[in-house]
N, C-alpha and C. Protein backbone atom coordinates (compact mmCIF):
# COMPACT_ATOMS: atom_id res chain seq x y z
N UNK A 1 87.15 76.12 118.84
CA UNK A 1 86.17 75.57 117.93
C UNK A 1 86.91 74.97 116.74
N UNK A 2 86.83 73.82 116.30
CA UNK A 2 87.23 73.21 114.99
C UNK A 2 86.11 73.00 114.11
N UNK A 3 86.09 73.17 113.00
CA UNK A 3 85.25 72.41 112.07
C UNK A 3 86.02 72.06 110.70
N UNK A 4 85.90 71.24 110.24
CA UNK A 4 86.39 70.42 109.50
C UNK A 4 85.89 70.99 107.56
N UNK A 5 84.63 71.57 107.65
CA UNK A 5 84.42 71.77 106.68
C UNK A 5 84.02 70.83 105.31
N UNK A 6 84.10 69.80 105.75
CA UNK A 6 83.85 68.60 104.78
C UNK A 6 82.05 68.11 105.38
N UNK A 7 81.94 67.95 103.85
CA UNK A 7 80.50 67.36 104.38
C UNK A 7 79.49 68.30 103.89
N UNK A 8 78.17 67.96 103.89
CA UNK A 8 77.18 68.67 103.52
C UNK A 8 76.72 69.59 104.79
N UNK A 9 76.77 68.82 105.95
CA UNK A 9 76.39 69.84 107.04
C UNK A 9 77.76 69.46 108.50
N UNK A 10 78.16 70.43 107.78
CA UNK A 10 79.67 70.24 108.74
C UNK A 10 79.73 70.91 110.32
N UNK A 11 79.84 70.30 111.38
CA UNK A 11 79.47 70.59 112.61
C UNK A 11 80.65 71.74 113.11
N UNK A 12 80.78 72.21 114.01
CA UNK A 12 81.48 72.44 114.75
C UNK A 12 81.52 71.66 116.37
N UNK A 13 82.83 71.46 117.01
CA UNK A 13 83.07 71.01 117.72
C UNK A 13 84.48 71.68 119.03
N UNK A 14 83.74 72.12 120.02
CA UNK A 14 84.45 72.52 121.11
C UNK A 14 85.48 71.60 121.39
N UNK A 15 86.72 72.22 121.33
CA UNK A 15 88.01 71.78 121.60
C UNK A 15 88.78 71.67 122.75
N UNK A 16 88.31 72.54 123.46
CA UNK A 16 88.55 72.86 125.26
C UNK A 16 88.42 74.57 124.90
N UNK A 17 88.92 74.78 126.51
CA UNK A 17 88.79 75.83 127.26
C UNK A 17 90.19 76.62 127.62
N UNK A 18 90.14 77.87 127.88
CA UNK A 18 91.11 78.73 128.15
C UNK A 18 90.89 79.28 129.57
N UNK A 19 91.12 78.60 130.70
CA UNK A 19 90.62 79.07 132.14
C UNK A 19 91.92 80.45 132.53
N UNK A 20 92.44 80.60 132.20
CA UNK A 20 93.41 81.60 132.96
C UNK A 20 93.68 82.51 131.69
N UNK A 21 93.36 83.79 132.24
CA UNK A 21 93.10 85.01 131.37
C UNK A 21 94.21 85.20 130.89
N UNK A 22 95.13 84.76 131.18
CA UNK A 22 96.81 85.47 131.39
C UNK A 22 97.55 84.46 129.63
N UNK A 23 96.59 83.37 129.57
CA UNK A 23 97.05 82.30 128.53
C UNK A 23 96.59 83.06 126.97
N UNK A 24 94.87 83.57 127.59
CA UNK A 24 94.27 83.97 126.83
C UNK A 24 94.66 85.13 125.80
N UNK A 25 95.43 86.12 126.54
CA UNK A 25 96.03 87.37 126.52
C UNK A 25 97.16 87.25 125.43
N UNK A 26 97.88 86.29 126.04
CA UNK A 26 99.06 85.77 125.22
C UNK A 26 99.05 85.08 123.83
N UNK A 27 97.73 84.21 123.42
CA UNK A 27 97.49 83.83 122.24
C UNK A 27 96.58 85.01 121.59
N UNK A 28 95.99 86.07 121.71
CA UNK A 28 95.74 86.83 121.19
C UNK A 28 96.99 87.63 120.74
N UNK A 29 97.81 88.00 121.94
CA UNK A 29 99.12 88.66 121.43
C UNK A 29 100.51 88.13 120.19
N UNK A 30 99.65 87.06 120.29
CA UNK A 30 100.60 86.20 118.86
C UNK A 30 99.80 86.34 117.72
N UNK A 31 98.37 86.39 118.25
CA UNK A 31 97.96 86.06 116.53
C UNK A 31 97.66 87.47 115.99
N UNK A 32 98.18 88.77 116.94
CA UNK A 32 98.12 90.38 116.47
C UNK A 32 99.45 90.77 116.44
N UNK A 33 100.84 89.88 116.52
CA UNK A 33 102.26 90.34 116.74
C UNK A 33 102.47 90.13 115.32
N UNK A 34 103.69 90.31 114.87
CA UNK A 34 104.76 89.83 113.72
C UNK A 34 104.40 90.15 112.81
N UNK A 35 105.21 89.92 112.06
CA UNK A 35 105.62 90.53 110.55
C UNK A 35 104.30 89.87 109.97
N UNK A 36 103.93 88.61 110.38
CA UNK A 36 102.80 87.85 109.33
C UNK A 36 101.80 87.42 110.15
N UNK A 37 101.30 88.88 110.49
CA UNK A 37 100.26 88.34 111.28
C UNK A 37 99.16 87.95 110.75
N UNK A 38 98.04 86.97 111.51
CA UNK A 38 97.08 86.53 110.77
C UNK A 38 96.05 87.15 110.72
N UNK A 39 95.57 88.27 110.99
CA UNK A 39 94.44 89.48 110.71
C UNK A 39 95.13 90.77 110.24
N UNK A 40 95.43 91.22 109.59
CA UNK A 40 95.78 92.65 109.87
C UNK A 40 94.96 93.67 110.17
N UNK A 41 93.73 94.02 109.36
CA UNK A 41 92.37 94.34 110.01
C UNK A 41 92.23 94.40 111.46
N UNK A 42 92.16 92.68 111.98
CA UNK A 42 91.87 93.11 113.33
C UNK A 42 92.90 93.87 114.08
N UNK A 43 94.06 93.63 113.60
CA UNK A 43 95.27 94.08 114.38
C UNK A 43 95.16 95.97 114.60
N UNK A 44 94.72 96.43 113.29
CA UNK A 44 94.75 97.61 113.23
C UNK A 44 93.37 98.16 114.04
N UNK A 45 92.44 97.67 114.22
CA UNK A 45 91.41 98.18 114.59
C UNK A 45 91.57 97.82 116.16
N UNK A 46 92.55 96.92 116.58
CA UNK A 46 92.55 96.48 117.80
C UNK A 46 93.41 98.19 118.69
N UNK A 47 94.52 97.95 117.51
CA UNK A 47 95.54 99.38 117.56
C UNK A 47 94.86 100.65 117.72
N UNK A 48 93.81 100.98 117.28
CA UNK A 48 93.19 102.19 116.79
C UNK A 48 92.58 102.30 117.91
N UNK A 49 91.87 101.03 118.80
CA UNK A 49 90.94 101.30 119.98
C UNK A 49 91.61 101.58 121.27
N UNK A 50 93.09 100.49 120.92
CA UNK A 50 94.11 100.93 122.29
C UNK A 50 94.43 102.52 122.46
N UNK A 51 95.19 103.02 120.86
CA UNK A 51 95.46 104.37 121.15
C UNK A 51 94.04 105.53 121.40
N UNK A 52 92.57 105.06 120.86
CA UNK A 52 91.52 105.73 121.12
C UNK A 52 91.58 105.93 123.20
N UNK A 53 91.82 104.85 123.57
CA UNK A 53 91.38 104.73 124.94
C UNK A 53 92.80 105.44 125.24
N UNK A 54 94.00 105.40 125.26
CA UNK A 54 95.24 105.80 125.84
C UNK A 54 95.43 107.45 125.92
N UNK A 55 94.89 107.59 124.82
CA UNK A 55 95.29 109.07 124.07
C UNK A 55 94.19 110.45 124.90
N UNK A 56 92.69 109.66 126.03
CA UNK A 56 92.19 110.12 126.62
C UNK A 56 93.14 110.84 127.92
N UNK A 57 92.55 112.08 128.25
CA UNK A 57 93.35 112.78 129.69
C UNK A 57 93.05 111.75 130.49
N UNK A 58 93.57 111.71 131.51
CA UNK A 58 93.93 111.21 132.72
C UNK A 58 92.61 111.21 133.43
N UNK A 59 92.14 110.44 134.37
CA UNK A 59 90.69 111.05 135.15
C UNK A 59 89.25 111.36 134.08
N UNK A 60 89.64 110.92 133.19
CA UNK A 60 88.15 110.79 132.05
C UNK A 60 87.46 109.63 132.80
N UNK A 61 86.42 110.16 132.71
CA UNK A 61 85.20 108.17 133.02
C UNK A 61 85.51 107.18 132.09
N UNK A 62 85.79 107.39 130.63
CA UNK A 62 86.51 106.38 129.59
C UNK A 62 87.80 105.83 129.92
N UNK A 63 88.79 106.75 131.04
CA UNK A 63 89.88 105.92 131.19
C UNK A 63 89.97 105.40 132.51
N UNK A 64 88.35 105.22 133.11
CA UNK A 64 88.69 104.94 134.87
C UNK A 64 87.92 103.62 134.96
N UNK A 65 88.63 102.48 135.75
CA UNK A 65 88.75 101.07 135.80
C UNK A 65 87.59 101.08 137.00
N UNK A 66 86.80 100.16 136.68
CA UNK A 66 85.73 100.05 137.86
C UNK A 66 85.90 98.66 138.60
């Protein structure tokens, strides 16, 4: 999504598409990596849900893939 922000009623406009999950994965993993990342918030809350789900025993219904 781009929007430009100029203007009294400033549109947004679809930029393309991300068809392969694997691309998708990877630009999330940049914009939650490095020293300067651009959310930290999300980064941490992203962190907090990975270790929430990891930190479950083995064979929980929360850690079993359907």
């Amino acid at each position: 999504m781009f929007n430009s922000g100029r203007g009294k009623d400033p549109k947004r406009e679809v930029m393309g598409t991300v068809e392969d999950e694997r691309l998708s994965r990877l630009l999330w993993l940049n914009y939650l990596a490095g020293s300067k990342v651009a959310s930290e918030p999300a980064r941490e809350s992203i962190i907090e849900g990975v270790m929430e789900f990891v930190e479950r025993p083995v064979g929980t219904v929360a850690t079993q893939v359907v």
